[in-house]
N, C-alpha and C. Protein backbone atom coordinates (compact mmCIF):
# COMPACT_ATOMS: atom_id res chain seq x y z
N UNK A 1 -17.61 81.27 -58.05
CA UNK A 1 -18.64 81.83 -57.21
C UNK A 1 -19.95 81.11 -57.53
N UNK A 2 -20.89 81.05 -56.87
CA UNK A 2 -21.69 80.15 -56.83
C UNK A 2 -22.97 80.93 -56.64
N UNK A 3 -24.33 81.01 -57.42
CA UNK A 3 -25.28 81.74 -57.49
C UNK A 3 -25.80 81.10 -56.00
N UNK A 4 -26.10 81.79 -54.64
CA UNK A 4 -27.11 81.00 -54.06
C UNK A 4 -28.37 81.42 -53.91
N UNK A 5 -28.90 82.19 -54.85
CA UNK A 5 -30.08 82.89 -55.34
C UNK A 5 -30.98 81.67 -55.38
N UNK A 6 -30.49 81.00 -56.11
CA UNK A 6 -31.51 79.87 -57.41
C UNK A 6 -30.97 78.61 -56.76
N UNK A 7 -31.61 78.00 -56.06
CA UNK A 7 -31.69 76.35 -55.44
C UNK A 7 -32.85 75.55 -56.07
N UNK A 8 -32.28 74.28 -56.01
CA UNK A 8 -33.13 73.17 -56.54
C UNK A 8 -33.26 72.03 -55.51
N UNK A 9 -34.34 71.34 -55.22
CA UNK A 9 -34.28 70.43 -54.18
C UNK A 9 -33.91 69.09 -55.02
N UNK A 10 -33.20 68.77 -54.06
CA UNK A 10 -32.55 67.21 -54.41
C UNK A 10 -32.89 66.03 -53.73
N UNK A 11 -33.44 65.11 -54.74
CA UNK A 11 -34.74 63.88 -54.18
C UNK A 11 -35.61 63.97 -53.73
N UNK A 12 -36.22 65.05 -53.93
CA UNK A 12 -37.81 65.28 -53.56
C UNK A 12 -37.57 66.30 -52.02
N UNK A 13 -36.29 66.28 -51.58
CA UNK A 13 -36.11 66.69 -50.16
C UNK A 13 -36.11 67.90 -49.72
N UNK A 14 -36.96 69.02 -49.71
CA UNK A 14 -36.84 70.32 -49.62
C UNK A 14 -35.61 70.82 -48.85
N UNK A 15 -35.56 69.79 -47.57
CA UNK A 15 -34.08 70.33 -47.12
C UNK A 15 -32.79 70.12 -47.30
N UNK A 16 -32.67 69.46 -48.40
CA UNK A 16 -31.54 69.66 -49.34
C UNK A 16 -31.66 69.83 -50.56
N UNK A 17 -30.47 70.80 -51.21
CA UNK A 17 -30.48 71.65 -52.00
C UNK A 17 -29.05 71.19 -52.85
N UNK A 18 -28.90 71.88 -54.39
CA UNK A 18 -27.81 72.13 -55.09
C UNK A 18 -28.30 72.99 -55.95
N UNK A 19 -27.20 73.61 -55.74
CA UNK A 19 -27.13 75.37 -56.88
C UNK A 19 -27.82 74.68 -58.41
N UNK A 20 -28.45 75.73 -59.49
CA UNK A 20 -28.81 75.77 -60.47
C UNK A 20 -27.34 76.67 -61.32
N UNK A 21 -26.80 77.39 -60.45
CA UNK A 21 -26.23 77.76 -61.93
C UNK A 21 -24.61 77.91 -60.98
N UNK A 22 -23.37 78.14 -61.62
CA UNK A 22 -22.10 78.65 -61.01
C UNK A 22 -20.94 79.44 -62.03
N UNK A 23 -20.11 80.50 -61.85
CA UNK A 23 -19.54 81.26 -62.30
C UNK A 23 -18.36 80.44 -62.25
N UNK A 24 -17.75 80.40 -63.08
CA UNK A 24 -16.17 79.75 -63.40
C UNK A 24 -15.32 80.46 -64.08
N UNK A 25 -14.00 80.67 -63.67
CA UNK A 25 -13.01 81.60 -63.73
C UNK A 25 -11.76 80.88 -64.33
N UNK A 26 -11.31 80.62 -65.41
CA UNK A 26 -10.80 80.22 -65.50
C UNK A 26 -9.37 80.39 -66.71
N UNK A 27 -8.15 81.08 -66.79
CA UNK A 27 -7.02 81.67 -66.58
C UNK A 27 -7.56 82.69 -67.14
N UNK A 28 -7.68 83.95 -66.53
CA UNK A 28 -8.88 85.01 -66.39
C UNK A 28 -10.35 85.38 -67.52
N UNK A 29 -10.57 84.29 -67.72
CA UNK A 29 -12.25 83.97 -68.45
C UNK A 29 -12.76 83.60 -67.52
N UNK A 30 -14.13 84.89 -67.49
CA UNK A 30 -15.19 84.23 -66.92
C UNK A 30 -16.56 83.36 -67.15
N UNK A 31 -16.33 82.47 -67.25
CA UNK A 31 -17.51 81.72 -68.02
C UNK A 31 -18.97 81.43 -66.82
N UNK A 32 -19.93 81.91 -67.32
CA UNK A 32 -21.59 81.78 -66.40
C UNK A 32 -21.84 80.44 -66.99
N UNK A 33 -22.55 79.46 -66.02
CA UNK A 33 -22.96 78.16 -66.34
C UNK A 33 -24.18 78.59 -65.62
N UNK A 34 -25.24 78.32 -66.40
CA UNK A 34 -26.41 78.17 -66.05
C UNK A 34 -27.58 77.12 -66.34
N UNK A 35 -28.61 77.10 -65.53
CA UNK A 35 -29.48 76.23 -65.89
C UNK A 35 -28.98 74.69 -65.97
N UNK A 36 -27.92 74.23 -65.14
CA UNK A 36 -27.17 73.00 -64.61
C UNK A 36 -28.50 71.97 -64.72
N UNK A 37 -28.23 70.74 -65.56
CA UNK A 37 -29.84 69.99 -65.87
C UNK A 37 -30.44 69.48 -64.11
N UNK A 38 -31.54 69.79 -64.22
CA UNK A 38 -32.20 70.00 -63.42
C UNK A 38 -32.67 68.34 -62.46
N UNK A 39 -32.46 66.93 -63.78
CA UNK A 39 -32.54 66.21 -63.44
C UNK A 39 -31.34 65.52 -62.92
N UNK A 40 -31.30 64.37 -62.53
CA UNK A 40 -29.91 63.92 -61.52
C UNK A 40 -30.37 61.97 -62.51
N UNK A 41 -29.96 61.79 -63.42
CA UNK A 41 -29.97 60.67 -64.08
C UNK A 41 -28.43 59.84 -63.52
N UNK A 42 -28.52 58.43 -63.55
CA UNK A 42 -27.79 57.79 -63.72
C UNK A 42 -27.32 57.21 -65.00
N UNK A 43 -26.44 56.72 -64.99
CA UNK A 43 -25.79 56.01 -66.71
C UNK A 43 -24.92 55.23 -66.16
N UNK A 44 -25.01 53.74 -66.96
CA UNK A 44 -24.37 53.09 -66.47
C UNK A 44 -23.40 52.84 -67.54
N UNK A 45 -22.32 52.57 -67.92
CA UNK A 45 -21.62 52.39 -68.76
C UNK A 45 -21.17 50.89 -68.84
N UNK A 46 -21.30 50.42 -70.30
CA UNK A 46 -20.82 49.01 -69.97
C UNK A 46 -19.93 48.29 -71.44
N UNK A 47 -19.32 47.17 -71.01
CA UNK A 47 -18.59 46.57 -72.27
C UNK A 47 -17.18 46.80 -71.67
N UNK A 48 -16.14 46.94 -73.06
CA UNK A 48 -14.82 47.22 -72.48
C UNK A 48 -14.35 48.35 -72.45
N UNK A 49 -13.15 48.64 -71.84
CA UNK A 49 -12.80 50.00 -71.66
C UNK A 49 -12.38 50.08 -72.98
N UNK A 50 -12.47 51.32 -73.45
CA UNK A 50 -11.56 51.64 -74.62
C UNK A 50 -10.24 52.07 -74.73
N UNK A 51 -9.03 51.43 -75.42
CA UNK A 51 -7.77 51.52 -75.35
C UNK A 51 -7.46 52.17 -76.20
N UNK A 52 -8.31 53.27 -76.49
CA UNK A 52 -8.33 54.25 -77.67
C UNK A 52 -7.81 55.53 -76.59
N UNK A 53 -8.50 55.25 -75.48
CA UNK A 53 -8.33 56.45 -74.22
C UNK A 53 -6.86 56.37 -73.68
N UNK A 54 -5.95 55.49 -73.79
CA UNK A 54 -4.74 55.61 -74.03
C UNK A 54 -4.37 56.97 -74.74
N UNK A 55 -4.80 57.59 -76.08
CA UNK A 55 -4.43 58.14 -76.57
C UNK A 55 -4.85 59.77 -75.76
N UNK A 56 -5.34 59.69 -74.80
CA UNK A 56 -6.14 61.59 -74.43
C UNK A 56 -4.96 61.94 -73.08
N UNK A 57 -4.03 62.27 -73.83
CA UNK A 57 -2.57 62.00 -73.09
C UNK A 57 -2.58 63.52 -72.19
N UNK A 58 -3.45 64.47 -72.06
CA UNK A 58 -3.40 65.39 -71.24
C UNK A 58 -4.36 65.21 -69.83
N UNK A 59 -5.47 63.73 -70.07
CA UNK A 59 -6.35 63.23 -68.91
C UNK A 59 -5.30 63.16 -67.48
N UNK A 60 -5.88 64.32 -66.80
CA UNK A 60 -5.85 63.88 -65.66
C UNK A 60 -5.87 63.28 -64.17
N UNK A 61 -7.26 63.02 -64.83
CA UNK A 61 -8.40 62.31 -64.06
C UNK A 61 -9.21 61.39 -64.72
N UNK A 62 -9.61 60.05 -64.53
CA UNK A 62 -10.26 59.10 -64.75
C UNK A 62 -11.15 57.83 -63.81
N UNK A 63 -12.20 58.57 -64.08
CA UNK A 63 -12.90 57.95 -62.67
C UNK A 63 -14.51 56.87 -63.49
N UNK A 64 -13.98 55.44 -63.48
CA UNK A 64 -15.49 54.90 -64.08
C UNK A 64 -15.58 53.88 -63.16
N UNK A 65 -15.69 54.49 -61.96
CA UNK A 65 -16.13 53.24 -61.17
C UNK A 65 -17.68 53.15 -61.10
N UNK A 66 -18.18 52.29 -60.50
CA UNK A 66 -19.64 51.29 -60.42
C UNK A 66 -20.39 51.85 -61.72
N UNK A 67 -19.70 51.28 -62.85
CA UNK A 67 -20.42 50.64 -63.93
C UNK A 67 -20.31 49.05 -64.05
N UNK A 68 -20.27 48.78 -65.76
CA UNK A 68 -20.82 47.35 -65.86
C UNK A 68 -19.59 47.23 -66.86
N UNK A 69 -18.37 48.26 -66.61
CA UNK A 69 -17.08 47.24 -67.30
C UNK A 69 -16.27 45.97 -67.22
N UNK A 70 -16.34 45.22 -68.36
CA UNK A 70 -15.71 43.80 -68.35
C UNK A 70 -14.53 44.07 -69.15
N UNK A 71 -14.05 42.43 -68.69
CA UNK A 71 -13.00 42.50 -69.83
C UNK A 71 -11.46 43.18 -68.92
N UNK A 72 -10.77 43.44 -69.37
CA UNK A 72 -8.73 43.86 -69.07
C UNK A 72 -8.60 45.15 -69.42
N UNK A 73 -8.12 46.13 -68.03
CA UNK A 73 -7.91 47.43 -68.24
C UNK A 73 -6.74 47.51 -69.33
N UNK A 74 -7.10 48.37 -70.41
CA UNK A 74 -6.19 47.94 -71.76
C UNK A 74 -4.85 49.03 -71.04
N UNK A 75 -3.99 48.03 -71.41
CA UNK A 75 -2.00 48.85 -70.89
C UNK A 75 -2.00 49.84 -71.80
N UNK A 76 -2.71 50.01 -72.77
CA UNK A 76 -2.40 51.67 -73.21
C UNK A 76 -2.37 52.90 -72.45
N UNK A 77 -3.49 52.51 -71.49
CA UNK A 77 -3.39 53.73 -70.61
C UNK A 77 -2.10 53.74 -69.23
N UNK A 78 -1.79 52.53 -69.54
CA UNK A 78 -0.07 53.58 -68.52
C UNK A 78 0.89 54.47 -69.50
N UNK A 79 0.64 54.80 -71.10
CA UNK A 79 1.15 55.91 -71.04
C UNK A 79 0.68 57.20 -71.11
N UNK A 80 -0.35 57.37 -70.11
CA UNK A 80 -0.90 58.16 -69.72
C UNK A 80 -0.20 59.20 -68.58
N UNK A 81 0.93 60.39 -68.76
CA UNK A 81 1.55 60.63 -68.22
C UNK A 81 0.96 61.35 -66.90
N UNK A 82 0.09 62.15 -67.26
CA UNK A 82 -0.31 63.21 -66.73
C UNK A 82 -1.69 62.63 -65.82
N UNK A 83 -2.28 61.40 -65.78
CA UNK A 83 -2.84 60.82 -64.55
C UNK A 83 -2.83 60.87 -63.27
N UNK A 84 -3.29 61.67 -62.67
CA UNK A 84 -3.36 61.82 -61.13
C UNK A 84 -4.33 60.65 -60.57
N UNK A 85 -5.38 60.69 -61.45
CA UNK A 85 -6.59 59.42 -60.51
C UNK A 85 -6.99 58.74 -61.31
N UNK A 86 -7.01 57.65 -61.00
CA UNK A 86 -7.41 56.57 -61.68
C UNK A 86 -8.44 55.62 -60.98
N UNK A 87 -9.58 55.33 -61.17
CA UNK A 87 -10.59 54.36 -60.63
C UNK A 87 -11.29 53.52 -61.59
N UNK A 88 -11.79 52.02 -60.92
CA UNK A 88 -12.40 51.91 -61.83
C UNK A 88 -12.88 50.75 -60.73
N UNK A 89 -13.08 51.12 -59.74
CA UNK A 89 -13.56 50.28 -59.02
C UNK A 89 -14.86 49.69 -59.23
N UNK A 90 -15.65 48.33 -58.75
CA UNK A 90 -17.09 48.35 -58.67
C UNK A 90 -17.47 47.76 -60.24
N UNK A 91 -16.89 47.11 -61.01
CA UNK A 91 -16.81 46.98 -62.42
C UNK A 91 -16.79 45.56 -62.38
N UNK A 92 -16.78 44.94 -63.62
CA UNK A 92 -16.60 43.51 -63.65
C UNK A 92 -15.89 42.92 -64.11
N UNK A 93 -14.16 43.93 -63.92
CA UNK A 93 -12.71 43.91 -64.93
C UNK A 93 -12.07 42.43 -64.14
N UNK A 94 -11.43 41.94 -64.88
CA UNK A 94 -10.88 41.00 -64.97
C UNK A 94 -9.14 41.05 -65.22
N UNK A 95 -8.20 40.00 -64.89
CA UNK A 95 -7.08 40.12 -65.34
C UNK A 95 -6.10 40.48 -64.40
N UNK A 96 -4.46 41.07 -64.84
CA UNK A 96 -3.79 41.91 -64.64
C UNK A 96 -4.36 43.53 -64.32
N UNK A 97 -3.45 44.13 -63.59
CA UNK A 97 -3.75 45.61 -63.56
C UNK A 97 -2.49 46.12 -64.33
N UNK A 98 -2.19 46.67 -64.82
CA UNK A 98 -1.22 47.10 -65.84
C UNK A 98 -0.21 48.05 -64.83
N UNK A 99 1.12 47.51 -64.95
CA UNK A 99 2.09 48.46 -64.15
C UNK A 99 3.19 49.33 -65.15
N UNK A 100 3.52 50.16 -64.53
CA UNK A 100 5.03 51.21 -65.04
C UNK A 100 4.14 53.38 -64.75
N UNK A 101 4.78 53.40 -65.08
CA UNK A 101 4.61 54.80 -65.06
C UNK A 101 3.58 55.21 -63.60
N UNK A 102 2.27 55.81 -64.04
CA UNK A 102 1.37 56.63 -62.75
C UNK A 102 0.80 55.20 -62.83
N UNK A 103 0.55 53.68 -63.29
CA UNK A 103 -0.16 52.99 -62.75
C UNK A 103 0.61 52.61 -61.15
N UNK A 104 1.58 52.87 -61.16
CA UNK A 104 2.25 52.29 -60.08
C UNK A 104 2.03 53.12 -59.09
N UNK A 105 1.13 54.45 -59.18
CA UNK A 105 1.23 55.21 -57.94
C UNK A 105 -0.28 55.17 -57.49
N UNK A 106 -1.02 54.42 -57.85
CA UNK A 106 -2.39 54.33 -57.66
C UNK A 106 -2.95 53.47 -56.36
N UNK A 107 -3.96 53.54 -55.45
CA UNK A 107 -3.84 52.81 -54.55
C UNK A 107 -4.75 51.84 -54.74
N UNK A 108 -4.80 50.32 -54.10
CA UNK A 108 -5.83 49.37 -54.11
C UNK A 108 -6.99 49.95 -54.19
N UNK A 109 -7.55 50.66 -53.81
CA UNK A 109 -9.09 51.26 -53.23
C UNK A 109 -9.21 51.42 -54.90
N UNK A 110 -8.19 51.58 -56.37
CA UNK A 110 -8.85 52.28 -57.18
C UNK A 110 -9.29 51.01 -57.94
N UNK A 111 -9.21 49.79 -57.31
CA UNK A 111 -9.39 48.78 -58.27
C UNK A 111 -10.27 47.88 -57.72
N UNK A 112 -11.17 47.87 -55.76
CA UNK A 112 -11.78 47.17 -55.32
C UNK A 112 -12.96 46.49 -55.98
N UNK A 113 -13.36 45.84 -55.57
CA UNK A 113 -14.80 45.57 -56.15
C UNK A 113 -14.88 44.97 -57.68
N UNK A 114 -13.11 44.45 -58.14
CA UNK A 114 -13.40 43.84 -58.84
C UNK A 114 -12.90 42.50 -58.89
N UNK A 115 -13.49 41.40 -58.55
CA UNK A 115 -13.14 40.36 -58.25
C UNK A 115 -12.07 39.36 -59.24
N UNK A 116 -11.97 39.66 -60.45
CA UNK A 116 -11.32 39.24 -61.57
C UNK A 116 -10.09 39.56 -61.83
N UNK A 117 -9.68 40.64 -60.85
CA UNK A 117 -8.37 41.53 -61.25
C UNK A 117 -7.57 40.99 -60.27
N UNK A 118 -6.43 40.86 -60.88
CA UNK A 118 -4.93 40.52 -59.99
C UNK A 118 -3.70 41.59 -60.20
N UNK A 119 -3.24 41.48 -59.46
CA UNK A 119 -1.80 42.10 -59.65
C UNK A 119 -1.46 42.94 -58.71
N UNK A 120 -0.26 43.96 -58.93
CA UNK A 120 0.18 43.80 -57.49
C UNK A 120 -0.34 44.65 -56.12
């Protein structure tokens, strides 16, 4: 549920808005999130991926597209079972894309924008 009490304008734009705070329910805990940071920063992330993240074998989701990653998506992460999404588009990866397991169910779109990468 979503407080729509408490709005914040987004980019200076009075007529658009995003909630300050939201209620999350989750397997029956209710957790209040409030005071959501108020600023909207970017971060760019850069260097190589870490093939340490291979190891967070319950990730379901993995999304680092348009940063400043170089370098070969490390093959540790195809044994990443439990991967639904994978992106990393917009980066400055290079190489192979690593196949077997959920890399094989991923679509082109998750790897565009990087001119260095091959495979299939």
């Amino acid at each position: 549920m979503v407080n729509s009490d408490v709005k914040m304008e987004y980019m200076h734009d009075p007529n658009i808005s995003y909630d300050y705070s939201v209620s999350l329910t989750l397997k029956g805990l209710e957790i209040q999130l409030v005071k959501i940071q108020t600023l909207l920063t970017t971060i760019d992330l850069s260097g190589n991926i870490p093939p340490s993240m291979g190891n967070w074998s319950n990730l379901e989701s993995l999304d680092l597209s348009s940063n400043l990653f170089v370098g070969r998506i490390p093959t540790q992460l195809v044994d990443l079972t439990f991967l639904l999404v994978f992106r990393v588009s917009h980066n400055q990866l290079e190489g192979l894309i690593p196949e077997g397991k959920q890399f094989n169910t991923f679509h082109n779109a998750s790897y565009e924008g990087n001119l260095g990468l091959c495979g299939f």
